[in-house]
Protein backbone atom coordinates (compact mmCIF):
# COMPACT_ATOMS: atom_id res chain seq x y z
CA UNK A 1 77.34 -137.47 -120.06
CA UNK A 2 76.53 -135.04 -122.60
CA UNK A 3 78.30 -132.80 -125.14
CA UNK A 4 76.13 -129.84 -126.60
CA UNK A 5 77.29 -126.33 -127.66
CA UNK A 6 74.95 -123.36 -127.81
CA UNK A 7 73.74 -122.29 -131.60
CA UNK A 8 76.11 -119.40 -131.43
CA UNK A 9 79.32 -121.36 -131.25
CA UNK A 10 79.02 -123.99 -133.54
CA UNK A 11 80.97 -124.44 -136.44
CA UNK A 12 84.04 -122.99 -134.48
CA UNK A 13 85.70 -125.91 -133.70
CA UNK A 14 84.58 -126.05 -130.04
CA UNK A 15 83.56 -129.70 -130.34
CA UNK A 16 86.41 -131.65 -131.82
CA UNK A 17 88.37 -129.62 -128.75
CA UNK A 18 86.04 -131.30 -126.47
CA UNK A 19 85.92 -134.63 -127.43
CA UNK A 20 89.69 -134.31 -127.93
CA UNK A 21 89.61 -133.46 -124.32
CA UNK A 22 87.04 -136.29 -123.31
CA UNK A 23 89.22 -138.67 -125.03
CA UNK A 24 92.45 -137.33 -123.33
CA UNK A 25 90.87 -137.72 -120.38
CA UNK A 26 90.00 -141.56 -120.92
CA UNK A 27 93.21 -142.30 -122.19
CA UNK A 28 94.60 -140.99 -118.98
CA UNK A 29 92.32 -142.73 -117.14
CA UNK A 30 93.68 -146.30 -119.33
CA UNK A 31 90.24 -146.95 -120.32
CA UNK A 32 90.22 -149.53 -123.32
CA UNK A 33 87.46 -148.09 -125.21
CA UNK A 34 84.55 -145.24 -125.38
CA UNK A 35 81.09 -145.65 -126.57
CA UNK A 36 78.41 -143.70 -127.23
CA UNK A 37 75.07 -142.92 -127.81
CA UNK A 38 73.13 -140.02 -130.05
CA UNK A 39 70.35 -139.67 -132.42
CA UNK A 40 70.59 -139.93 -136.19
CA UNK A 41 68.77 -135.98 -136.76
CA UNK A 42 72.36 -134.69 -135.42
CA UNK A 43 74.54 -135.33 -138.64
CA UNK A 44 77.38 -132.92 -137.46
CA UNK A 45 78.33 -134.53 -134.74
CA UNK A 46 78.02 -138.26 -135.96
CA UNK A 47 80.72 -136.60 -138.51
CA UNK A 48 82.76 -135.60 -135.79
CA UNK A 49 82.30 -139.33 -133.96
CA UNK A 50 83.26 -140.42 -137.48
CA UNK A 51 86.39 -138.21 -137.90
CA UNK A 52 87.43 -138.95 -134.38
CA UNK A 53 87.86 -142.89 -135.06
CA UNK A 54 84.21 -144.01 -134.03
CA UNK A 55 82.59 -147.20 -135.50
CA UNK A 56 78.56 -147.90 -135.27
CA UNK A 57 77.74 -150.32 -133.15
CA UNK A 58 74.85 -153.15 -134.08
CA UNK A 59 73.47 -152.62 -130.63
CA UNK A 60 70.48 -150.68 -129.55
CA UNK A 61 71.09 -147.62 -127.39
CA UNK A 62 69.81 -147.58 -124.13
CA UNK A 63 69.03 -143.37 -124.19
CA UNK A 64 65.29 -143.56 -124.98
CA UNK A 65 66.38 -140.41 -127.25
CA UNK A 66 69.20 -142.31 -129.27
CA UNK A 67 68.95 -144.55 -132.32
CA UNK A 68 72.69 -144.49 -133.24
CA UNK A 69 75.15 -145.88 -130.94
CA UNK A 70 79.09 -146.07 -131.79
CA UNK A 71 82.90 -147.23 -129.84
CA UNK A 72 86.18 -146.29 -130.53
CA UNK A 73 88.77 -148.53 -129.25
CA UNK A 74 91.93 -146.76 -127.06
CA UNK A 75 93.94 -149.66 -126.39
């Protein structure tokens, strides 16, 4: 549901490894596509949504803590 890494161990590359994980995981599971939610204050990781394929989305996120939503398509 949620990604976050502790102050310490950012900036170590911990986070693409994740998502590269997450998204392994869905494209095991044959799901078509991933979206996601997150708030436009956390630049570094709507750079790493970016460099992982990820497209904004015109919809409004349904987190009541999100303002930026974005898909990337598997399939």
């Amino acid at each position: 549901r949620k990604m976050y890494l502790a102050r310490e161990v950012r900036g170590l590359g911990l986070g693409k490894r994740l998502l590269d994980r997450a998204l392994a995981f869905a494209r095991g599971k044959r799901y078509a596509r991933v979206e996601l939610e997150t708030a436009s204050v956390l630049e570094r990781a709507i750079a790493l949504y970016a460099a992982a394929g990820f497209r904004p989305l015109e919809r409004r996120p349904s987190a009541c803590r999100c303002d930026r939503a974005f898909a990337l398509e598997l399939a």
